[in-house]
Protein backbone atom coordinates (compact mmCIF):
# COMPACT_ATOMS: atom_id res chain seq x y z
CA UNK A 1 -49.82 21.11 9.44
CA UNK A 2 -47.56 19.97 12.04
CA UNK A 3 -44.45 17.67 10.57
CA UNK A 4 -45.53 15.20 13.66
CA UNK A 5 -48.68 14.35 12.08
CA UNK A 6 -47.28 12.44 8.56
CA UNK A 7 -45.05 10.71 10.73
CA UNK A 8 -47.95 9.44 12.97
CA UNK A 9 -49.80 8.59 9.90
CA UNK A 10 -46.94 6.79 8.52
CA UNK A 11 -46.55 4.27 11.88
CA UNK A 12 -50.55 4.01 11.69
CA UNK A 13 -50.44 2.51 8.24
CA UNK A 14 -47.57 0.27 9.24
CA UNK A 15 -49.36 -1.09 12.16
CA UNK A 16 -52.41 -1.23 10.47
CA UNK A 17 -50.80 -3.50 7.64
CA UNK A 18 -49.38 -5.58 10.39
CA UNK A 19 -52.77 -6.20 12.50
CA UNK A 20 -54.16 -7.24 8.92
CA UNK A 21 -51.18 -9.99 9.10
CA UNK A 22 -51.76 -11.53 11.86
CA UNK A 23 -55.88 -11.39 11.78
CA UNK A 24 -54.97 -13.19 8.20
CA UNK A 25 -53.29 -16.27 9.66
CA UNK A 26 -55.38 -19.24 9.55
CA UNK A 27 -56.61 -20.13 12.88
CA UNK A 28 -55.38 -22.75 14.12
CA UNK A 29 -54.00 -24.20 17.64
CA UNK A 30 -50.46 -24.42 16.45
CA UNK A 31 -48.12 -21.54 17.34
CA UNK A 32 -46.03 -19.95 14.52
CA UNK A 33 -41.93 -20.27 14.32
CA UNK A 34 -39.74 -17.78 13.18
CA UNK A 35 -35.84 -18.55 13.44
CA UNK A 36 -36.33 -20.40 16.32
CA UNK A 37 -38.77 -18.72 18.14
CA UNK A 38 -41.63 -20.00 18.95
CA UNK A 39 -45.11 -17.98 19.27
CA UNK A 40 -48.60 -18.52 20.52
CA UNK A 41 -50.96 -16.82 18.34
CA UNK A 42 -53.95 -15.98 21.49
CA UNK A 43 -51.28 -14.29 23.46
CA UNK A 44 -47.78 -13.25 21.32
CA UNK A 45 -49.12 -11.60 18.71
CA UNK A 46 -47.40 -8.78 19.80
CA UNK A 47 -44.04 -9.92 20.07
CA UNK A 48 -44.52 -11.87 16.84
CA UNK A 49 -44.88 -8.45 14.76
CA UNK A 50 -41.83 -7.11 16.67
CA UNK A 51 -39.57 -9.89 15.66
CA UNK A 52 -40.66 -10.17 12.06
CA UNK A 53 -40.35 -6.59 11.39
CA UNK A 54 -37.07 -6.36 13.52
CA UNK A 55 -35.23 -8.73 10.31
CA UNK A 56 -33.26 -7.01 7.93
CA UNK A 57 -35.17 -6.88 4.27
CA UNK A 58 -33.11 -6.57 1.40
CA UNK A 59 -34.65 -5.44 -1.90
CA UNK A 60 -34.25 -4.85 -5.70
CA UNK A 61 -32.57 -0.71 -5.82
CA UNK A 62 -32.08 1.62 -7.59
CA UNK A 63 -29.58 4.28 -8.68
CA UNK A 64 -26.28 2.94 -6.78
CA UNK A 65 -23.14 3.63 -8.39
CA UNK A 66 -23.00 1.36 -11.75
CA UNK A 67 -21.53 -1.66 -10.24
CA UNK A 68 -18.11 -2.71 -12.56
CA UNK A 69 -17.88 1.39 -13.27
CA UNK A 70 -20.27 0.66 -16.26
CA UNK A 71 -22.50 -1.95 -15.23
CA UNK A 72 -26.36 -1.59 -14.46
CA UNK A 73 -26.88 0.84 -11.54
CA UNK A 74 -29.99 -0.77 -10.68
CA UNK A 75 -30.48 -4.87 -9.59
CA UNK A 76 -34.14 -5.01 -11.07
CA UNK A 77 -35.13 -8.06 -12.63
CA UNK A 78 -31.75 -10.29 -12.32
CA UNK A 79 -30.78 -9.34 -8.22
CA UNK A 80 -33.62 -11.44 -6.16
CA UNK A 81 -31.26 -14.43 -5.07
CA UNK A 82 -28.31 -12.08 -4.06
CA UNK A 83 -30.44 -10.02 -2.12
CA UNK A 84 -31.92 -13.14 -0.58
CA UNK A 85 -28.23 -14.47 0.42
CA UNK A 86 -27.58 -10.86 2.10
CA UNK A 87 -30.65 -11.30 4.47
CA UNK A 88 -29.27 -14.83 5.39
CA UNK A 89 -25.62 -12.95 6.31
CA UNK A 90 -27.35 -10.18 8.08
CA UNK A 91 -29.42 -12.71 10.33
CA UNK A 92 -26.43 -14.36 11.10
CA UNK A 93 -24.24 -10.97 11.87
CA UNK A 94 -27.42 -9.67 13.99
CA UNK A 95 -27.21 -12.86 16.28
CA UNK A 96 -23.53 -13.03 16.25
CA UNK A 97 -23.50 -8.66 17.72
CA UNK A 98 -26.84 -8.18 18.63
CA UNK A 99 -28.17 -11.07 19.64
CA UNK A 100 -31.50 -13.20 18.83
CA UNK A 101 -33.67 -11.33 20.86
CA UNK A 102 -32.63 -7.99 19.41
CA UNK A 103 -35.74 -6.01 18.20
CA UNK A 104 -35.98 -3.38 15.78
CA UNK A 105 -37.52 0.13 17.36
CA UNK A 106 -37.49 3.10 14.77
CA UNK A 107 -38.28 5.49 17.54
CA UNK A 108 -35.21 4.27 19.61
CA UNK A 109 -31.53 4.54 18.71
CA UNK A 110 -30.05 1.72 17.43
CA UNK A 111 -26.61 0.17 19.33
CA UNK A 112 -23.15 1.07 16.77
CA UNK A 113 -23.42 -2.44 15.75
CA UNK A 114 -26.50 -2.61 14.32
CA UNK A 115 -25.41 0.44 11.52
CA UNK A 116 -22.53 -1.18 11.13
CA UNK A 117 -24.01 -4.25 10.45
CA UNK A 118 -26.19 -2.29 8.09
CA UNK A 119 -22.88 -1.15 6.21
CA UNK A 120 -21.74 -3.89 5.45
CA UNK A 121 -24.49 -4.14 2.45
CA UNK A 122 -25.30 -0.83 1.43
CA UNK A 123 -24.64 -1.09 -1.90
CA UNK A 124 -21.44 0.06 -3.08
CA UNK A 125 -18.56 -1.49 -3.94
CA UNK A 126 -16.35 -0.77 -0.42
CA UNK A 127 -19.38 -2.65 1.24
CA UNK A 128 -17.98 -6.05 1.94
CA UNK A 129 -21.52 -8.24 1.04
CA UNK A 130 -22.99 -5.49 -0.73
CA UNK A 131 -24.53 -6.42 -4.74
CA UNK A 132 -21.57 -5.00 -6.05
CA UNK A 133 -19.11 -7.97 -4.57
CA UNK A 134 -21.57 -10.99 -4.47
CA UNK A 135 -21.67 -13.64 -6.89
CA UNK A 136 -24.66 -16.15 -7.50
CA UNK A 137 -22.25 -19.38 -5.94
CA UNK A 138 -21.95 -19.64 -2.19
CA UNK A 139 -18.53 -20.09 -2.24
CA UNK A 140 -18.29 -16.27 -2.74
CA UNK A 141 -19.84 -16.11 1.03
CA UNK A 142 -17.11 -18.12 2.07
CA UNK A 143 -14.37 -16.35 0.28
CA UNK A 144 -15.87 -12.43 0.64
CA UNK A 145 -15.44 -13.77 4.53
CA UNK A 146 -12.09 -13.81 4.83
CA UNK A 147 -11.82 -10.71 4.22
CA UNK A 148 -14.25 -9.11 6.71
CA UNK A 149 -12.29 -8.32 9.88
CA UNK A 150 -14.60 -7.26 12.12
CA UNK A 151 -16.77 -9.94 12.10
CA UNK A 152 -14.59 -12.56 11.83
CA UNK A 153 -17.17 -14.69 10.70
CA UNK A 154 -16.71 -18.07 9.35
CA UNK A 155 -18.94 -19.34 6.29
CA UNK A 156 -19.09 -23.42 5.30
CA UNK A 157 -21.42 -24.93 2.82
CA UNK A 158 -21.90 -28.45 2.91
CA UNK A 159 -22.05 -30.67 -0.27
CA UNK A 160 -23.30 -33.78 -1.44
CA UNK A 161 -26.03 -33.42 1.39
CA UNK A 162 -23.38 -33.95 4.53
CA UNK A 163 -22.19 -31.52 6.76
CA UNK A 164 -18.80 -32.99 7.59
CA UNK A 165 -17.34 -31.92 11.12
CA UNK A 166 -14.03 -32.40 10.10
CA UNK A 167 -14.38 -30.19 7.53
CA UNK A 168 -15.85 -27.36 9.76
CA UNK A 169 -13.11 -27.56 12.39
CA UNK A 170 -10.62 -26.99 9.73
CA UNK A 171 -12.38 -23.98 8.16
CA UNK A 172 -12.86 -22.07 11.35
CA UNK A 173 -9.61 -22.22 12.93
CA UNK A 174 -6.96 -23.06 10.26
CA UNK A 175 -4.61 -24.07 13.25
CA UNK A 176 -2.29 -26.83 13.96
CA UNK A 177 -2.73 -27.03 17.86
CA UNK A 178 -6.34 -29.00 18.61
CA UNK A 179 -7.55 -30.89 21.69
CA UNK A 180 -9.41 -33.71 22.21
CA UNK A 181 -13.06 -33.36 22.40
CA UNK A 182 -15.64 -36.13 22.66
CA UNK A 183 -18.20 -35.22 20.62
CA UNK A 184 -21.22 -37.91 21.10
CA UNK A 185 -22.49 -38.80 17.46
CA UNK A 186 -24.05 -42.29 17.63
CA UNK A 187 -25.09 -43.12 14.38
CA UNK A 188 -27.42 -45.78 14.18
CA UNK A 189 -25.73 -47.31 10.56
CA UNK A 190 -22.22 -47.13 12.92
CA UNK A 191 -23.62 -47.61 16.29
CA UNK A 192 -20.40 -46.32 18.19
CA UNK A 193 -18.80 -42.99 19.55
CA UNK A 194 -16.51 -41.43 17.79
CA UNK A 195 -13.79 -39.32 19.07
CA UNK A 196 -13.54 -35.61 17.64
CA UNK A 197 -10.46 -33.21 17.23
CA UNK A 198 -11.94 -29.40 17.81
CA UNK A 199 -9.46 -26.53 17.87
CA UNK A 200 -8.86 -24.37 21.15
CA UNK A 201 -11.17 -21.51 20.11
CA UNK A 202 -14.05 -21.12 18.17
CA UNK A 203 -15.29 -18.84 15.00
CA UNK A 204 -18.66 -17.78 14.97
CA UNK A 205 -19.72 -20.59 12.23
CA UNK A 206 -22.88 -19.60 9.43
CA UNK A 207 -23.50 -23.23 7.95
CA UNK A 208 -25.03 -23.55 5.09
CA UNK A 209 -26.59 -26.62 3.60
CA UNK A 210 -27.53 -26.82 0.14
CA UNK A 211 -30.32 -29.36 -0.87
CA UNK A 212 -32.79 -30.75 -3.40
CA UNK A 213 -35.71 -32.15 -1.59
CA UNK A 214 -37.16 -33.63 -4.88
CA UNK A 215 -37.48 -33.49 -8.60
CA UNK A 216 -40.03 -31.16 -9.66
CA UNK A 217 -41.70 -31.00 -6.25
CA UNK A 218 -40.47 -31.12 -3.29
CA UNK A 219 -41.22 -34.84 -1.75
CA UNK A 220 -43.64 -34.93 1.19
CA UNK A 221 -41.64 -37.18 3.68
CA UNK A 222 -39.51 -34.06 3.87
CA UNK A 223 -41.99 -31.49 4.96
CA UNK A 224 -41.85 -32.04 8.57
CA UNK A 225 -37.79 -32.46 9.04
CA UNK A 226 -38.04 -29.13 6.91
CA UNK A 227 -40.24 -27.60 9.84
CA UNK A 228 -38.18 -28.77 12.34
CA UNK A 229 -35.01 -27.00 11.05
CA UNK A 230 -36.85 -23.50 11.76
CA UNK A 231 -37.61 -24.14 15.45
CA UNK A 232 -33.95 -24.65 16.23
CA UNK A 233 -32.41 -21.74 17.81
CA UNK A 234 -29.39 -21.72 15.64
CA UNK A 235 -31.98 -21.15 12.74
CA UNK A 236 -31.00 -18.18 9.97
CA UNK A 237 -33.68 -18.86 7.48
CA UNK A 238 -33.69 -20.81 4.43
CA UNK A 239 -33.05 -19.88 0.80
CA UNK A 240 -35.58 -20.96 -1.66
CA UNK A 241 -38.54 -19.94 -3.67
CA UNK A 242 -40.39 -21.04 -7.13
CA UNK A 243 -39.18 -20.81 -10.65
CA UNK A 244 -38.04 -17.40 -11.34
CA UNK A 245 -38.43 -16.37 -7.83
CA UNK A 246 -36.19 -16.18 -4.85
CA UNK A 247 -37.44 -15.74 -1.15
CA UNK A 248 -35.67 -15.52 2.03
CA UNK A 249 -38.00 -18.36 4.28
CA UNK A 250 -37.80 -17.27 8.25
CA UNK A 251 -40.77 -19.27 9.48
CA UNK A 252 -43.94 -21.47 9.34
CA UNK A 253 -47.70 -21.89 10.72
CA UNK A 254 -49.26 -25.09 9.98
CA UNK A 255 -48.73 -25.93 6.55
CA UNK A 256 -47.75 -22.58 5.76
CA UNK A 257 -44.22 -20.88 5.08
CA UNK A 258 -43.53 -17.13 6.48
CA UNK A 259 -40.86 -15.29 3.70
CA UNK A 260 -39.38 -11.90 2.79
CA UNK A 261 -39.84 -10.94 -0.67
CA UNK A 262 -36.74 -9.20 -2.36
CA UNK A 263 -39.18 -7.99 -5.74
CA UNK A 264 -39.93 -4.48 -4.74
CA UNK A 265 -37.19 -2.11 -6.26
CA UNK A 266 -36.71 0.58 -3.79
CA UNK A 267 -33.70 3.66 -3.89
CA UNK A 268 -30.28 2.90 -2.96
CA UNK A 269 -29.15 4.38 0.52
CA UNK A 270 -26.45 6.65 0.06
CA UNK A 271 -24.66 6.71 3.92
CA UNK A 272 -21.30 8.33 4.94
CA UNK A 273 -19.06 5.45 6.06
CA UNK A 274 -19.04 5.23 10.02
CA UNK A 275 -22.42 7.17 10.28
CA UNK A 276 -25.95 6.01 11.10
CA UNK A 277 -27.77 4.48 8.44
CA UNK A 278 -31.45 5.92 7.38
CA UNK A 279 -32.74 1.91 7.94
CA UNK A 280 -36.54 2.39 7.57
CA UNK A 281 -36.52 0.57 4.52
CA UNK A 282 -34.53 -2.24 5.48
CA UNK A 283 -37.17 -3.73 7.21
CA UNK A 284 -40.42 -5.53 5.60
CA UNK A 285 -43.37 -3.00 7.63
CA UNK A 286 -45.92 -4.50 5.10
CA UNK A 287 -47.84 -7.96 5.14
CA UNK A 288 -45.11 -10.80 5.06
CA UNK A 289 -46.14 -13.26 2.64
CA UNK A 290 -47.06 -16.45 3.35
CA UNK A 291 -47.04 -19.96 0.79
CA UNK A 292 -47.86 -23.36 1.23
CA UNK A 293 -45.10 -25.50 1.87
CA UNK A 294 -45.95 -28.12 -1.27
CA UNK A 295 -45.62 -25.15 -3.50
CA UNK A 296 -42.03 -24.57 -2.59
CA UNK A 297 -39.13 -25.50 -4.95
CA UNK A 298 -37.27 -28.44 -4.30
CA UNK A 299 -33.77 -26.71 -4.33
CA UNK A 300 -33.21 -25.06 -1.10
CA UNK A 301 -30.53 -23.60 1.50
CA UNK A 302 -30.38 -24.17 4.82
CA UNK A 303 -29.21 -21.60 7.04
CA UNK A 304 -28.02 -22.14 10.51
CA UNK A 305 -25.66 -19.82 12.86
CA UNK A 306 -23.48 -20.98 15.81
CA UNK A 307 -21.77 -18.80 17.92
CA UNK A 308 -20.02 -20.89 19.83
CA UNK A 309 -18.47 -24.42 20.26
CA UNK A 310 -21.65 -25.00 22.39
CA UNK A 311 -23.87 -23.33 20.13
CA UNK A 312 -22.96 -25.93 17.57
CA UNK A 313 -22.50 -29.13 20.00
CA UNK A 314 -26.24 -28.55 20.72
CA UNK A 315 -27.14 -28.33 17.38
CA UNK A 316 -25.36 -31.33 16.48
CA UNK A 317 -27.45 -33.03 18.95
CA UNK A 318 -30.81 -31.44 17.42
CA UNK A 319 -29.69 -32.31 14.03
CA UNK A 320 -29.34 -36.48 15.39
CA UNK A 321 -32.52 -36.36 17.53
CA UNK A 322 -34.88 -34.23 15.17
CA UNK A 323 -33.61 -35.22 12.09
CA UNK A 324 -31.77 -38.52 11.76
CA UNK A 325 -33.22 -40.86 14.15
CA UNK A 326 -37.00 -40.27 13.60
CA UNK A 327 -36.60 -39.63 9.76
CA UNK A 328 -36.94 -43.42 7.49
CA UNK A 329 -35.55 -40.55 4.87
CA UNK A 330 -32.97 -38.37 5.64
CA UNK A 331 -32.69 -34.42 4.83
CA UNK A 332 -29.05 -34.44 5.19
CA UNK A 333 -26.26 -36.30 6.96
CA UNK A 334 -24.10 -35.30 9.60
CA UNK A 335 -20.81 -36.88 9.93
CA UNK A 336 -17.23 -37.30 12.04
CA UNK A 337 -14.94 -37.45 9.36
CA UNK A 338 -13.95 -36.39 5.85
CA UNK A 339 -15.04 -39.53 3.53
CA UNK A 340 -12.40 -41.31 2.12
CA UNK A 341 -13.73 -41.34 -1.39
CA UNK A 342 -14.04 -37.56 -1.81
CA UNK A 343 -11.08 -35.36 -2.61
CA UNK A 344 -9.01 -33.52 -0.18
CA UNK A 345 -10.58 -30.89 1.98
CA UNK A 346 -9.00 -27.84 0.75
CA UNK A 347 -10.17 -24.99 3.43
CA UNK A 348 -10.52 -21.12 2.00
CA UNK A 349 -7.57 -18.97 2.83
CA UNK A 350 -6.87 -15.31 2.34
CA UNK A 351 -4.25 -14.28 -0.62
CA UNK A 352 -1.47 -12.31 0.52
CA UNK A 353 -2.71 -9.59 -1.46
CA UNK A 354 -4.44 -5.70 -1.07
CA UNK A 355 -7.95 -6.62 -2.13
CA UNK A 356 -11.43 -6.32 -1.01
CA UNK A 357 -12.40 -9.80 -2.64
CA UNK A 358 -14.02 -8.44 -5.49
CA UNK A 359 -12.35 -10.48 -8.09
CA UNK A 360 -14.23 -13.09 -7.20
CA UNK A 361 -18.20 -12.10 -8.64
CA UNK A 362 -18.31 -13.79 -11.66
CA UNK A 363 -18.03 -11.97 -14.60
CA UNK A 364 -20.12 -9.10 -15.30
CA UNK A 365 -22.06 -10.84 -18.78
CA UNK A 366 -23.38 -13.79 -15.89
CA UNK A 367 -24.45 -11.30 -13.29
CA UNK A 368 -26.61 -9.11 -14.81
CA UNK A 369 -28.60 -11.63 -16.86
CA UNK A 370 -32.28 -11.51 -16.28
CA UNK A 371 -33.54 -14.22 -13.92
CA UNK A 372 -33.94 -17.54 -15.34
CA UNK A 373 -35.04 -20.84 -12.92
CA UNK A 374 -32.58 -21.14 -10.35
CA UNK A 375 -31.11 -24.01 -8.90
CA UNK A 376 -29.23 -23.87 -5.30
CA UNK A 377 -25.60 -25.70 -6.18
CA UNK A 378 -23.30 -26.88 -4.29
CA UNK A 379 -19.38 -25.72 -4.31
């Protein structure tokens, strides 16, 4: 038998199990978002199945090196959240070298950046976001950041349901020397402009805002503010799921919610550092799953990346028109300055010391505990 053929049989199946996909969605006239992208189901289906199989899938593996020395050398059963919060970093590193409208080919070559990208969460412990240096908390994103050079990426996660600007220009830049920069916020509680400080250059920025959008449901008056976030173009994804269950959220149709599901436990990927990557099964060539958005959990992440000062300014704007003026009940607020009544901003710095971050996973006993209900918390 020719080698050729299994390989042809291989891409059949995969096609196969995305045409069932898309004949599955409900019919409807509304098109279907994912990250910002926008798709009309009679004439993109196409270019739909491109860009959901083009986003990096992180799973449960297996056999990696015990992380610890002596820990579990498998992620099974306790790992769904972390690997959830590495598909949220990769989106944002894939638009910050790549590009949104990067698509995945695996009969093309992929550019340098893409396997390095891919590196960066293989799973061993030189891997900067790989399992064996993440923690459950976000504020390990912010501090395993500092210490990635090449991406010099920037990580802030809001709390107490405001994204403060103040805040952000401080954590990207860490610099004395600002100009002035109107920056037109009219708040409709203020009903003024308010004058902004931003810094001379600019940090690619992945914000992250943690919410609860309800008690033991999430609340209905939030469900279309929720939609909106995904159409924005400086969408990542959110983090969310159901009891037990983490999913990494890149899209909707209707009423419906498009996810990746971490839960299938696949073999570690055992690369040379600086060479290409075998990547077939870091992306989802299977049915995507699909939920209705009332059966989400209340206690989400929202995901948003912003290359530059622009990138950000416009989703600023977004944020005040979508979200905040046609909304009696508010997602989130977006504000000008630190609040007076909270404590100091204290911004993340790097230690003066030889380290890869890794100190800063909490301990080993807390890790590998199975997975109970999980609640998104702030930092």
């Amino acid at each position: 038998m020719s080698p050729i053929i299994p390989v042809l049989a291989k891409y059949e199946n995969q096609i196969n199990a995305f045409s069932d996909f898309l004949e599955d969605l409900p019919e409807v006239d509304e098109p279907v978002w994912i990250l910002g992208a926008c798709y009309d189901l009679k004439t993109k289906k196409s270019e739909l199945l491109s860009d959901v199989r083009s986003r990096l899938w992180f799973t449960y593996r297996k056999k990696f090196s015990p992380i610890g020395g002596t820990g579990p050398s498998s992620d099974a059963g306790w790992g769904c959240m972390l690997r959830c919060g590495q598909m949220i970093l990769a989106q944002a590193l894939v638009c910050r070298h790549l590009g949104r409208d990067w698509r995945w080919d695996p009969e093309k070559r992929q550019p340098k950046e893409y396997h390095r990208i891919l590196h960066c969460f293989l799973d061993k412990k030189d891997s900067c976001y790989s399992i064996h240096q993440m923690g459950k908390a976000y504020n390990v994103y912010v501090k395993l950041a500092l210490f990635d050079d090449w991406n010099t990426l920037a990580v802030y996660v809001s709390m107490d349901n405001t994204v403060v600007i103040e805040d952000i220009s401080t954590c990207l830049f860490l610099i004395s020397h600002f100009k002035s920069h109107l920056f037109r916020y009219c708040s409709e509680a203020q009903g003024r402009t308010l004058q902004s400080q931003r810094p001379l250059d600019w940090r690619p920025l992945l914000l992250v805002i943690p919410l609860r959008m309800g008690i033991n449901s999430i609340n209905p008056v939030y469900i279309q503010a929720f939609k909106e976030c995904f159409k924005m173009p400086q969408s990542c994804g959110v983090l969310g799921g159901k009891p037990n269950l983490a999913y990494y959220f890149i899209g909707f149709i209707d009423d419906e919610l498009i996810y990746l599901d971490p839960h299938t436990t696949q073999q570690a990927v055992d690369t040379e550092s600086g060479s290409a990557v075998d990547d077939q099964s870091y992306h989802c060539q299977r049915t995507p799953h699909r939920m209705k958005i009332t059966s989400l959990d209340p206690s989400v992440a929202l995901g948003f990346f912003c290359k530059s000062e622009e990138d950000f300014d416009s989703w600023c704007d977004l944020v005040q028109q979508e979200l905040l003026k046609k909304r009696n009940l508010r997602m989130f607020e977006l504000v000008e300055k630190h609040p007076s009544h909270w404590p100091p901003f204290v911004p993340p710095t790097k230690p003066e010391v030889q380290t890869t971050g890794a100190e800063f996973i909490e301990s080993p006993d807390k890790l590998f505990e199975s997975e109970e209900e999980f609640e998104i918390l702030n930092v």
